[in-house]
C-alpha atoms as a PDB file:
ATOM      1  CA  UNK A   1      -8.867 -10.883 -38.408  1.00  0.00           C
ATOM      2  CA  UNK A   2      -7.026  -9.014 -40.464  1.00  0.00           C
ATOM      3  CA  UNK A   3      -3.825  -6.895 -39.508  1.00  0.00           C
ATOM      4  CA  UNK A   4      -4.399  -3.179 -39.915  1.00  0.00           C
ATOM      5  CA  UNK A   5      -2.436  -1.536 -42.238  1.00  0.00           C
ATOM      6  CA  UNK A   6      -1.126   0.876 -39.961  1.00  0.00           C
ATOM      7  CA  UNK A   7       0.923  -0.457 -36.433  1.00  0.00           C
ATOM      8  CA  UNK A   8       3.808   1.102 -34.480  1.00  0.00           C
ATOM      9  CA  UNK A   9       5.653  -0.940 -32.279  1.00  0.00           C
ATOM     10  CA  UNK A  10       7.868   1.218 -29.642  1.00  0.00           C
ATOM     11  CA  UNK A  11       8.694  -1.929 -27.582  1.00  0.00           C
ATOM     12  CA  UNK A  12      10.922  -4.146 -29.009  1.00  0.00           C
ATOM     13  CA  UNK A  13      12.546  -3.617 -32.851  1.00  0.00           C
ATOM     14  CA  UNK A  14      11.405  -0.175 -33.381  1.00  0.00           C
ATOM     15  CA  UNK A  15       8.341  -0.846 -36.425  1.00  0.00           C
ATOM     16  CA  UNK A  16       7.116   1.900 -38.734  1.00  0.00           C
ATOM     17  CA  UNK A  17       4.220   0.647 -40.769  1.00  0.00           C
ATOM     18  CA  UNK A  18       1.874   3.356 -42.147  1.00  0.00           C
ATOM     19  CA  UNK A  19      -0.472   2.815 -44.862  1.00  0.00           C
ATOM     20  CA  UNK A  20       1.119  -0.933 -45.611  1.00  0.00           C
ATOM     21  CA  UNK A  21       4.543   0.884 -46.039  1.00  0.00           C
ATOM     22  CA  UNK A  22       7.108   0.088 -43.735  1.00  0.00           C
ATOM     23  CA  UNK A  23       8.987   3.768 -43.116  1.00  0.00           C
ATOM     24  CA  UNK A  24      11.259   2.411 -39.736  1.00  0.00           C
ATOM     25  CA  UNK A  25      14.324   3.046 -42.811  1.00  0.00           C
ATOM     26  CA  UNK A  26      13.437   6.534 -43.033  1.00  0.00           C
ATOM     27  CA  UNK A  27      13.948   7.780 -40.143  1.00  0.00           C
ATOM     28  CA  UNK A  28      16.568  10.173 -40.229  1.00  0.00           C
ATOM     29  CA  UNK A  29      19.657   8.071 -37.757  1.00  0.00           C
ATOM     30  CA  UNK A  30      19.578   7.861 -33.864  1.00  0.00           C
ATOM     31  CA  UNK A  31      17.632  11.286 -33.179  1.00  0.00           C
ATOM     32  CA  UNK A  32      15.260  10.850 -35.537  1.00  0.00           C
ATOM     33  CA  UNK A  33      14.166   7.376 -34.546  1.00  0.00           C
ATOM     34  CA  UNK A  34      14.294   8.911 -30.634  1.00  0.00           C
ATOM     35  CA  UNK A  35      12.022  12.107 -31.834  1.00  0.00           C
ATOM     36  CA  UNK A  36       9.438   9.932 -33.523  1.00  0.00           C
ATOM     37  CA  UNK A  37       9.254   7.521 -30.951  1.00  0.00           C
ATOM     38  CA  UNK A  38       8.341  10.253 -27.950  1.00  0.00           C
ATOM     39  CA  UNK A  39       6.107  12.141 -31.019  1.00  0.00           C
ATOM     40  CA  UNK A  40       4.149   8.292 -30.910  1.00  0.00           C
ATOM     41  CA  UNK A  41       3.897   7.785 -27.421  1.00  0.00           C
ATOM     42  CA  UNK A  42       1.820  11.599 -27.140  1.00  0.00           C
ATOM     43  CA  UNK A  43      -1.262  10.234 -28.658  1.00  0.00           C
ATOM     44  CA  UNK A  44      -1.639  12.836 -30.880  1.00  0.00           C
ATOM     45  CA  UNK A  45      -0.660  15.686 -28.144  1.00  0.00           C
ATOM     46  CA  UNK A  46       1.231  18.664 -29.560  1.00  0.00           C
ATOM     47  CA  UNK A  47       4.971  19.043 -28.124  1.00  0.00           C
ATOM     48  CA  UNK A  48       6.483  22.266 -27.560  1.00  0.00           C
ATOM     49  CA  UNK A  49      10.264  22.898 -29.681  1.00  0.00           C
ATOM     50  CA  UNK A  50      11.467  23.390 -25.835  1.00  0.00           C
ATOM     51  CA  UNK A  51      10.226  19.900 -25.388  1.00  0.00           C
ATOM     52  CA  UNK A  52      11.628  18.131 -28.096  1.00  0.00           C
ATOM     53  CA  UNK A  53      15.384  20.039 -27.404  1.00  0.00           C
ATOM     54  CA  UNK A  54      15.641  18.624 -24.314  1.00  0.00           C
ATOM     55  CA  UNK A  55      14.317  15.504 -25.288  1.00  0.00           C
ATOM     56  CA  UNK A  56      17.507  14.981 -27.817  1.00  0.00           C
ATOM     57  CA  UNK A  57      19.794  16.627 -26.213  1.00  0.00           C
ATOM     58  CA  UNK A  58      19.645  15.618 -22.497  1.00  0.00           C
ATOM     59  CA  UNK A  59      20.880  19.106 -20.850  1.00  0.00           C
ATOM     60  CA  UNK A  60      23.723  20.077 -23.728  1.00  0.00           C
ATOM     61  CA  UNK A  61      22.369  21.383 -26.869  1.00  0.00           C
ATOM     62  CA  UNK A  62      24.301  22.649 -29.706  1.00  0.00           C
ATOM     63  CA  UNK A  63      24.637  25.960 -30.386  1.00  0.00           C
ATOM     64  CA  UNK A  64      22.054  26.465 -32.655  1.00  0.00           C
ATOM     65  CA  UNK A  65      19.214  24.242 -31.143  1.00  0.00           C
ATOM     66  CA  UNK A  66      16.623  26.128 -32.823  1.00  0.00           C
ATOM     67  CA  UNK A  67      18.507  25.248 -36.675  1.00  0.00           C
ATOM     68  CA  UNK A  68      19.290  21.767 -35.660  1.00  0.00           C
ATOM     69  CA  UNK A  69      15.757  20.840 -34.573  1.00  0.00           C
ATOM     70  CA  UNK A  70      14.546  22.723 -37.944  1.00  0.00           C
ATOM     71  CA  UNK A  71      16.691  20.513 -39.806  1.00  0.00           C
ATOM     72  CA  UNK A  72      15.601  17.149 -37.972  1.00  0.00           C
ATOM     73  CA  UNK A  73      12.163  17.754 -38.503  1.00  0.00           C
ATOM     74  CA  UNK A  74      12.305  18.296 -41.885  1.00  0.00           C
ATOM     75  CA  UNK A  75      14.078  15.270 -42.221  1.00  0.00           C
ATOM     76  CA  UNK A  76      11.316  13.321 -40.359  1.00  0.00           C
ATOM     77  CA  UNK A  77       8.924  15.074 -42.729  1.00  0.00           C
ATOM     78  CA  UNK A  78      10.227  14.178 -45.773  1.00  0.00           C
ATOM     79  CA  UNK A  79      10.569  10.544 -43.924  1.00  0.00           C
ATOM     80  CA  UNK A  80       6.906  10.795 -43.127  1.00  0.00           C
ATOM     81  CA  UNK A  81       4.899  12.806 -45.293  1.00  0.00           C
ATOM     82  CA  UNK A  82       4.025  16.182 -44.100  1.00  0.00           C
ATOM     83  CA  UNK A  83       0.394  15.045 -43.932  1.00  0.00           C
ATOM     84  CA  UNK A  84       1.525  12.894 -40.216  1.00  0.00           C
ATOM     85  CA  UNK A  85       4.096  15.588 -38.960  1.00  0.00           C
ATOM     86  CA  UNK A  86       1.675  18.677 -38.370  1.00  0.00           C
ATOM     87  CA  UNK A  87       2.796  22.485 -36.639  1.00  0.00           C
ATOM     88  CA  UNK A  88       5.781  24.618 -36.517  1.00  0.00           C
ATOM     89  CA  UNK A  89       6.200  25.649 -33.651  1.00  0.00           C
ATOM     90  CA  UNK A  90       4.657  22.690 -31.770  1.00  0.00           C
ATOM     91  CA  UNK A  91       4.679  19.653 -33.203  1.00  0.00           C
ATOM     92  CA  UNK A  92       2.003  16.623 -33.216  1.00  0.00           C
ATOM     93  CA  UNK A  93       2.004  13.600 -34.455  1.00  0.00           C
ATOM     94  CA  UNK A  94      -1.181  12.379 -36.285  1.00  0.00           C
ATOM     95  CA  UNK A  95      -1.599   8.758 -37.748  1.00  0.00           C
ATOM     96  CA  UNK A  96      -4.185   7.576 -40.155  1.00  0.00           C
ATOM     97  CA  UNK A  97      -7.132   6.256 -37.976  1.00  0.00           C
ATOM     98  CA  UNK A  98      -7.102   3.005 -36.248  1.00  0.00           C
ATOM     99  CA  UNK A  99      -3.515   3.013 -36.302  1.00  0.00           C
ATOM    100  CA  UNK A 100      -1.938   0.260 -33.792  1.00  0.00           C
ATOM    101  CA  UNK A 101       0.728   1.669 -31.503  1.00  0.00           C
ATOM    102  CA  UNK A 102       1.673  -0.528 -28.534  1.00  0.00           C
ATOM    103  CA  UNK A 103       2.174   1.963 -25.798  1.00  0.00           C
ATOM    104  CA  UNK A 104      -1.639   2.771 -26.569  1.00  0.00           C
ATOM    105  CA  UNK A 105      -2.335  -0.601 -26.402  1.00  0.00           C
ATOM    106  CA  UNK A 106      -0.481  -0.949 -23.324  1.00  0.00           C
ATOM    107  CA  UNK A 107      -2.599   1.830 -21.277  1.00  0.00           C
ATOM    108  CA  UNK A 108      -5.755   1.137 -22.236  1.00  0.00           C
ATOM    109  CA  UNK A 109      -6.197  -2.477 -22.025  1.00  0.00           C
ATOM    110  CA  UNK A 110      -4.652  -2.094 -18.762  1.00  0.00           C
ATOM    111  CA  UNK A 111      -7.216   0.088 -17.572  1.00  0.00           C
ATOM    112  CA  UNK A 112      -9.945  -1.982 -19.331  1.00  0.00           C
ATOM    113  CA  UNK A 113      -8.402  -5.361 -17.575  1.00  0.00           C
ATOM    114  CA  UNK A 114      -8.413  -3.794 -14.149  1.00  0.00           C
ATOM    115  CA  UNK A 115     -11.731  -2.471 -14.712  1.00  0.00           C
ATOM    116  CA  UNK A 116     -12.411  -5.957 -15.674  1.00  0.00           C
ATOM    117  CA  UNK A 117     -11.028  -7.208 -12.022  1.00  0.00           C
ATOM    118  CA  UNK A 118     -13.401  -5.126 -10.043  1.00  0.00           C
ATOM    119  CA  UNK A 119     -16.273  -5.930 -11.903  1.00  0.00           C
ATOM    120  CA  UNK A 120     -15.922  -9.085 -11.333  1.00  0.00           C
ATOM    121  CA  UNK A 121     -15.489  -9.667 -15.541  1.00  0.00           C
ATOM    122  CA  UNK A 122     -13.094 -12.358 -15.412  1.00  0.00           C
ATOM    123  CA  UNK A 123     -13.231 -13.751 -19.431  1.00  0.00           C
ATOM    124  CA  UNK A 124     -12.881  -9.849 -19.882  1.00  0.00           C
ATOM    125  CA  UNK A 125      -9.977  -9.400 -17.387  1.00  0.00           C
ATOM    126  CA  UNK A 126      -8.207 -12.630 -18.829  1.00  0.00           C
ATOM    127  CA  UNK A 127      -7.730 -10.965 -22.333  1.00  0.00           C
ATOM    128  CA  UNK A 128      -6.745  -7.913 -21.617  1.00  0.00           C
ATOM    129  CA  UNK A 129      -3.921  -8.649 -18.907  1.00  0.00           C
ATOM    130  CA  UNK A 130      -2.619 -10.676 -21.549  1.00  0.00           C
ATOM    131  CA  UNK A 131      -2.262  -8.334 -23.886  1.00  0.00           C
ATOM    132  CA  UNK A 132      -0.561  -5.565 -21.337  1.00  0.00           C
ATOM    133  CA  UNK A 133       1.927  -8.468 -20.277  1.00  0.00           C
ATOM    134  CA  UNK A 134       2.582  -9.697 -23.744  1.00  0.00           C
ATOM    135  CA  UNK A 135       3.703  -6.196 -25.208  1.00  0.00           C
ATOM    136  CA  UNK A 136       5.135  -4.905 -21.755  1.00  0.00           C
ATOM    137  CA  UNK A 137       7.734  -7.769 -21.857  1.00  0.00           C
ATOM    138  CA  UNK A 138       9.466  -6.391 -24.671  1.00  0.00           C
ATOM    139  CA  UNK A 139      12.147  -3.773 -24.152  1.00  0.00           C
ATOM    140  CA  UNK A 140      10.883  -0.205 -24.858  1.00  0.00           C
ATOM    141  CA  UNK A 141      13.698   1.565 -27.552  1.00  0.00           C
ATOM    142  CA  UNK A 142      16.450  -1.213 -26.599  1.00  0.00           C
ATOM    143  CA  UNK A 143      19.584   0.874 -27.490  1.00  0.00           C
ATOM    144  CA  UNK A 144      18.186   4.291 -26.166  1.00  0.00           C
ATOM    145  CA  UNK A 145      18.886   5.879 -22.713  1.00  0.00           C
ATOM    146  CA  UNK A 146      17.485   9.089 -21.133  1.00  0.00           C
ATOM    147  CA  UNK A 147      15.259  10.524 -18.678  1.00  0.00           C
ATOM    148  CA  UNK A 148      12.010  10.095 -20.770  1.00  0.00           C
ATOM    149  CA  UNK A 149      12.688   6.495 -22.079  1.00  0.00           C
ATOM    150  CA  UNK A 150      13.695   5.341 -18.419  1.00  0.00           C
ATOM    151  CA  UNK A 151      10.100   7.225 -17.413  1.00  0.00           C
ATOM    152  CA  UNK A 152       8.377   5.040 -20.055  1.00  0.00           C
ATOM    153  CA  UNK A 153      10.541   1.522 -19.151  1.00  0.00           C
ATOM    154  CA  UNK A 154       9.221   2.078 -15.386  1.00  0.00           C
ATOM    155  CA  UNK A 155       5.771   2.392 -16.396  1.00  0.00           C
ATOM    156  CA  UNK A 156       5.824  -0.137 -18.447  1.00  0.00           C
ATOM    157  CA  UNK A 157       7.845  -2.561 -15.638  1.00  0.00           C
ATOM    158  CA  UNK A 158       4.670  -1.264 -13.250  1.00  0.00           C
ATOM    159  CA  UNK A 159       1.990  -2.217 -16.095  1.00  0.00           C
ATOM    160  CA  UNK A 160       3.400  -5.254 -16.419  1.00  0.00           C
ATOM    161  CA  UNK A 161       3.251  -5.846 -12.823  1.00  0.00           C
ATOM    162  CA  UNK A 162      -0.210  -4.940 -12.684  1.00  0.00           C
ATOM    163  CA  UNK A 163      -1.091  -6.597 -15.415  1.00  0.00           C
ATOM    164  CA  UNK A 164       0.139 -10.010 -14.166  1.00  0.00           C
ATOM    165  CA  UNK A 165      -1.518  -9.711 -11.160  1.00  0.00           C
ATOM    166  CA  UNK A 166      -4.397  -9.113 -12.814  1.00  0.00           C
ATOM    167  CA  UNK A 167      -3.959 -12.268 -15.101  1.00  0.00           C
ATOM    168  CA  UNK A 168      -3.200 -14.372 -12.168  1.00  0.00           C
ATOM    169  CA  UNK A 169      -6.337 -13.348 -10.373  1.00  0.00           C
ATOM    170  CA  UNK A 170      -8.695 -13.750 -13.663  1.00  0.00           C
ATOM    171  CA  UNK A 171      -7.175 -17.263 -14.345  1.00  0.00           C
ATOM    172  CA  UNK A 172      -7.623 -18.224 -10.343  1.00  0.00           C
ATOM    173  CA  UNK A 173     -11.275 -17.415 -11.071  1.00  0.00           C
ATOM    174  CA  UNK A 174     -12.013 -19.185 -14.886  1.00  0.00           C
ATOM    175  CA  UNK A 175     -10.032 -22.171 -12.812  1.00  0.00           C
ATOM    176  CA  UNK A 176      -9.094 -24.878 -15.475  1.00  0.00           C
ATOM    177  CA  UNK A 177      -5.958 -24.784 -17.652  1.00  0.00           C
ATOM    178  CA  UNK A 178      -6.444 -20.923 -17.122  1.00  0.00           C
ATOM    179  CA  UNK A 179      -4.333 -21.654 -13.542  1.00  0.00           C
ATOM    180  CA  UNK A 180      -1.409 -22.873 -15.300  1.00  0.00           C
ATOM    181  CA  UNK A 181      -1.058 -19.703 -16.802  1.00  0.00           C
ATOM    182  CA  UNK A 182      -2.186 -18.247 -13.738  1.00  0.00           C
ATOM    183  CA  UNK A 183       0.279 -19.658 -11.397  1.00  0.00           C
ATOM    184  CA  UNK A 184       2.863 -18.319 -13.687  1.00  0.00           C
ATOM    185  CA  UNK A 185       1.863 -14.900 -13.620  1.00  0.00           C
ATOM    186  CA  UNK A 186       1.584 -14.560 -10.143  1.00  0.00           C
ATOM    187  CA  UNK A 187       5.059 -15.757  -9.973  1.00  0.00           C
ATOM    188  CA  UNK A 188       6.181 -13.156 -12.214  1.00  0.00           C
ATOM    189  CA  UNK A 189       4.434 -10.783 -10.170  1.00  0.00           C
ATOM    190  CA  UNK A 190       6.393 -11.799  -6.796  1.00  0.00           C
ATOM    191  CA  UNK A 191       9.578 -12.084  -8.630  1.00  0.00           C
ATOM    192  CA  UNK A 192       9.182  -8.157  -9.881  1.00  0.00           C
ATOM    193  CA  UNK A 193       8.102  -6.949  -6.482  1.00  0.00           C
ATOM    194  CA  UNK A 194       9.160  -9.642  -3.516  1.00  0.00           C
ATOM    195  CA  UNK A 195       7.020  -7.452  -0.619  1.00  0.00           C
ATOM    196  CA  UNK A 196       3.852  -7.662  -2.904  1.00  0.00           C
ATOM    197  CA  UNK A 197       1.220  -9.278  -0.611  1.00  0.00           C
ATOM    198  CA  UNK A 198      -1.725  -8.971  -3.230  1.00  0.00           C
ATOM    199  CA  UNK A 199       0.427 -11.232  -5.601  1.00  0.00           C
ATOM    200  CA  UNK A 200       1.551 -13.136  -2.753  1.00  0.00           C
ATOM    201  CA  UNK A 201      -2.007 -13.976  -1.385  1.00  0.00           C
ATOM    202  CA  UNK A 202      -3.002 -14.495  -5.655  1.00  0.00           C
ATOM    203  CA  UNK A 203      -0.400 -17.237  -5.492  1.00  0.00           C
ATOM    204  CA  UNK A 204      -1.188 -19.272  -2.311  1.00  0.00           C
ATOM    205  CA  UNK A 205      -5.059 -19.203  -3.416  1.00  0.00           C
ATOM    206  CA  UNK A 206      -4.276 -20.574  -7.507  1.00  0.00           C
ATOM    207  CA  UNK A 207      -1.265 -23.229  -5.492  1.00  0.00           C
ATOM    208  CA  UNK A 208      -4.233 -24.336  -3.173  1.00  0.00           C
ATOM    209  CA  UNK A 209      -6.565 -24.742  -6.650  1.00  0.00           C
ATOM    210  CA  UNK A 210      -3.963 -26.904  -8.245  1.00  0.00           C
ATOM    211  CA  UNK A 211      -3.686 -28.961  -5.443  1.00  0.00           C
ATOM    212  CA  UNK A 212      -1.025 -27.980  -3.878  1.00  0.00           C
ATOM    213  CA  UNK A 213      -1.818 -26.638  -0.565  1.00  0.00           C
ATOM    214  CA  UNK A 214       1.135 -27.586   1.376  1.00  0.00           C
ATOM    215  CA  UNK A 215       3.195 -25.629  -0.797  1.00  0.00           C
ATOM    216  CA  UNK A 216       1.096 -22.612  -0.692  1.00  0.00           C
ATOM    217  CA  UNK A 217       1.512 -22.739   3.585  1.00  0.00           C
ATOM    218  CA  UNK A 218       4.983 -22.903   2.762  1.00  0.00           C
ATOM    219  CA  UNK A 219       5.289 -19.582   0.881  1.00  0.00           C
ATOM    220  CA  UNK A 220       2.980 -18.342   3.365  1.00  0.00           C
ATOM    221  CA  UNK A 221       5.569 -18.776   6.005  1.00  0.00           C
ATOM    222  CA  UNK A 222       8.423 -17.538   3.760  1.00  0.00           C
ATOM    223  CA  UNK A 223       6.600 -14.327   3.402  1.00  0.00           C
ATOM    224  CA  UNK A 224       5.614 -13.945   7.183  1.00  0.00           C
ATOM    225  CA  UNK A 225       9.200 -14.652   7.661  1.00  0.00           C
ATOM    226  CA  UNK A 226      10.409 -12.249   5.219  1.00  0.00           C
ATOM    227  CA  UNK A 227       8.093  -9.360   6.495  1.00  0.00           C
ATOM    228  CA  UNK A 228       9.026  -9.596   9.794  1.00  0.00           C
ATOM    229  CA  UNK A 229      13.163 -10.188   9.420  1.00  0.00           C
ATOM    230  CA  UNK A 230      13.170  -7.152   6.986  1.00  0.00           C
ATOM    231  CA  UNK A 231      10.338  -4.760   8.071  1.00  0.00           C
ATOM    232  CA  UNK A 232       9.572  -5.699  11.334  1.00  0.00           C
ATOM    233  CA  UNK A 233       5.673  -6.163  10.448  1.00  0.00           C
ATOM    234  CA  UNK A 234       3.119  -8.719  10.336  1.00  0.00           C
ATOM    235  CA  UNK A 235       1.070 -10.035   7.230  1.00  0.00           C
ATOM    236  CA  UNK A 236      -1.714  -7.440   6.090  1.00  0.00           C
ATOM    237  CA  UNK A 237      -5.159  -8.968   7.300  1.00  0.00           C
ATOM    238  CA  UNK A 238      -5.638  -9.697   3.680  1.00  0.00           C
ATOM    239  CA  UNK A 239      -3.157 -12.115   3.592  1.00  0.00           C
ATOM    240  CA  UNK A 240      -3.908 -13.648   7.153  1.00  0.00           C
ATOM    241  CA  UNK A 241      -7.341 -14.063   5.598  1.00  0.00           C
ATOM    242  CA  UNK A 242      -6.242 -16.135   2.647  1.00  0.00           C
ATOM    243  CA  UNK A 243      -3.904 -18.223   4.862  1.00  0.00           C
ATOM    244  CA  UNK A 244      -6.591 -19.088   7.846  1.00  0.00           C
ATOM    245  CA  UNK A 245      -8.837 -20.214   4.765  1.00  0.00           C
ATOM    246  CA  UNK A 246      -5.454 -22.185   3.853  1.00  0.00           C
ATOM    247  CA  UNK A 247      -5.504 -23.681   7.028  1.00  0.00           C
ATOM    248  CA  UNK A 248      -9.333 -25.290   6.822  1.00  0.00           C
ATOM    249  CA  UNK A 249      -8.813 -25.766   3.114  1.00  0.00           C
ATOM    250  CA  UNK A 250     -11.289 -23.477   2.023  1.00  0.00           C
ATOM    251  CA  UNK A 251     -11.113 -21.252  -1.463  1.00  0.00           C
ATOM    252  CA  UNK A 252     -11.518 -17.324  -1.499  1.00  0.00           C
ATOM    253  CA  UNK A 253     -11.971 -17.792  -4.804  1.00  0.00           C
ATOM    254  CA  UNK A 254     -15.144 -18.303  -6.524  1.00  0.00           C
END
C-alpha cells in the first residue's frame, strides 16, 4: 500500500507532510508549532481568535493579543500556503483530502474497534485496537504543557486503555498466537487502571487459555483482596462469573 502523500503526526516528533513536502521546519518557533497542532486536532472545525489567545497564552496575553495573533497567523500562512489556513476572524484548518492525521486515526478506529467488540467482529476488533494502542503510546506534543494538551494526553491515556482492553478481548477470542499479544494487553490495561475488573476478568480468561489457570486464581484472589482492603467491596458479579467458571475450568470465551 502506498503511503499517502499527506500525514500529520501530533503524537510523537511533531510531522508536517502535505503534498509530499515536509513543512514541520516552517512552522513559525514554539507557538506556531502549538497553534497548528490544536488547528489539526479540530478536524476541520473553525476556531474563534478568543480561542486561539487563550490557547497560546494560558491566562496572560500580551498587550496587543489581537496584533500578535495577526502576526502568528500570517506566519503560519506563509508556512502553509493560504490555500490550508482559511478565515479571518475564525480560523480552520483544511488539508488536502485523505490526509492522515493520528488523532483522527486515534478516534475513529477506536470507535470502529469497540463497535467491533459488541458485534461480536473479532478479526475486525483485532485491527483496529491495534492501531488506537500503537499511535496512543506515543507522547502527544512531548515538550508542550497546558490545559488543552493535558485534555488531549488524558484522552489519549483513556483510548489507549480502551483500546487494550479491547485488543485483549479480540485476541482471547481469535485464540492462537493472537493470546500472546493478548495477554499483554490486558496487562497493560491493569497496569493503567489497577481497580479495572473488565481488564481484570479479560486477563484471568486469556491466562486460563494459555494454560495457566492456577495463575489466573491467583490474580483472582489478589484482586478480591485488593477490592476489599481498599474499598471495602466485593468482586462485581462479572468477575465472580469468570472466576466460578475458573474454578470448573470452563472458558467464557468462545
Amino acid at each position: 500500500m502506498l503511503e499517502c502523500e499527506s500525514r500529520i503526526h501530533l503524537c510523537g516528533a511533531l510531522t508536517v507532510r502535505i503534498m509530499g513536502e515536509r513543512l514541520e521546519h516552517d512552522l513559525p518557533g514554539r507557538q506556531g508549532r502549538l497553534l497548528f497542532a490544536f488547528l489539526a486536532s479540530q478536524q476541520g472545525r473553525s476556531v474563534t481568535r478568543s480561542d486561539m489567545v487563550k490557547l497560546l497564552w494560558n491566562g496572560a496575553p500580551p498587550n496587543d493579543p489581537d496584533t500578535a495573533l495577526a502576526a502568528l497567523l500570517a506566519k503560519l500562512r506563509k508556512a502553509l500556503s493560504k490555500d490550508y489556513l482559511t478565515g479571518k476572524q475564525d480560523v480552520r484548518l483544511v488539508f488536502p483530502p485523505s490526509t492522515w492525521v493520528d488523532l483522527d486515526v486515534v478516534w475513529s478506529c477506536l470507535h470502529r474497534a469497540e463497535s467491533a467488540v459488541h458485534q461480536q467482529d473479532w478479526a475486525g476488533a483485532w485491527a483496529s485496537s491495534q492501531s488506537v494502542a500503537h499511535i496512543s503510546a506515543r507522547a502527544f506534543m512531548p515538550g508542550f504543557d497546558g490545559p488543552w494538551v493535558e485534555e488531549v494526553r488524558a484522552k489519549l491515556m483513556d483510548a489507549q486503555l480502551r483500546a487494550n482492553e479491547c485488543l485483549a478481548a479480540s485476541g482471547l477470542h481469535l485464540g492462537g498466537l493472537e493470546l500472546q499479544t493478548a495477554e499483554r494487553a490486558a496487562r497493560r490495561a491493569m497496569a493503567a487502571s489497577p481497580y479495572r475488573e473488565s481488564s481484570c476478568a479479560l486477563l484471568l480468561q486469556i491466562l486460563a487459555s494459555r494454560g495457566n489457570r492456577a495463575e489466573a486464581l491467583h490474580l483472582y484472589e489478589a484482586m478480591r483482596t485488593l477490592l476489599r482492603e481498599e474499598l471495602g467491596v466485593a468482586p462485581s458479579e462479572g468477575l465472580q462469573e469468570v472466576h466460578r467458571h475458573l474454578l470448573h475450568n470452563q472458558t467464557l470465551a468462545g
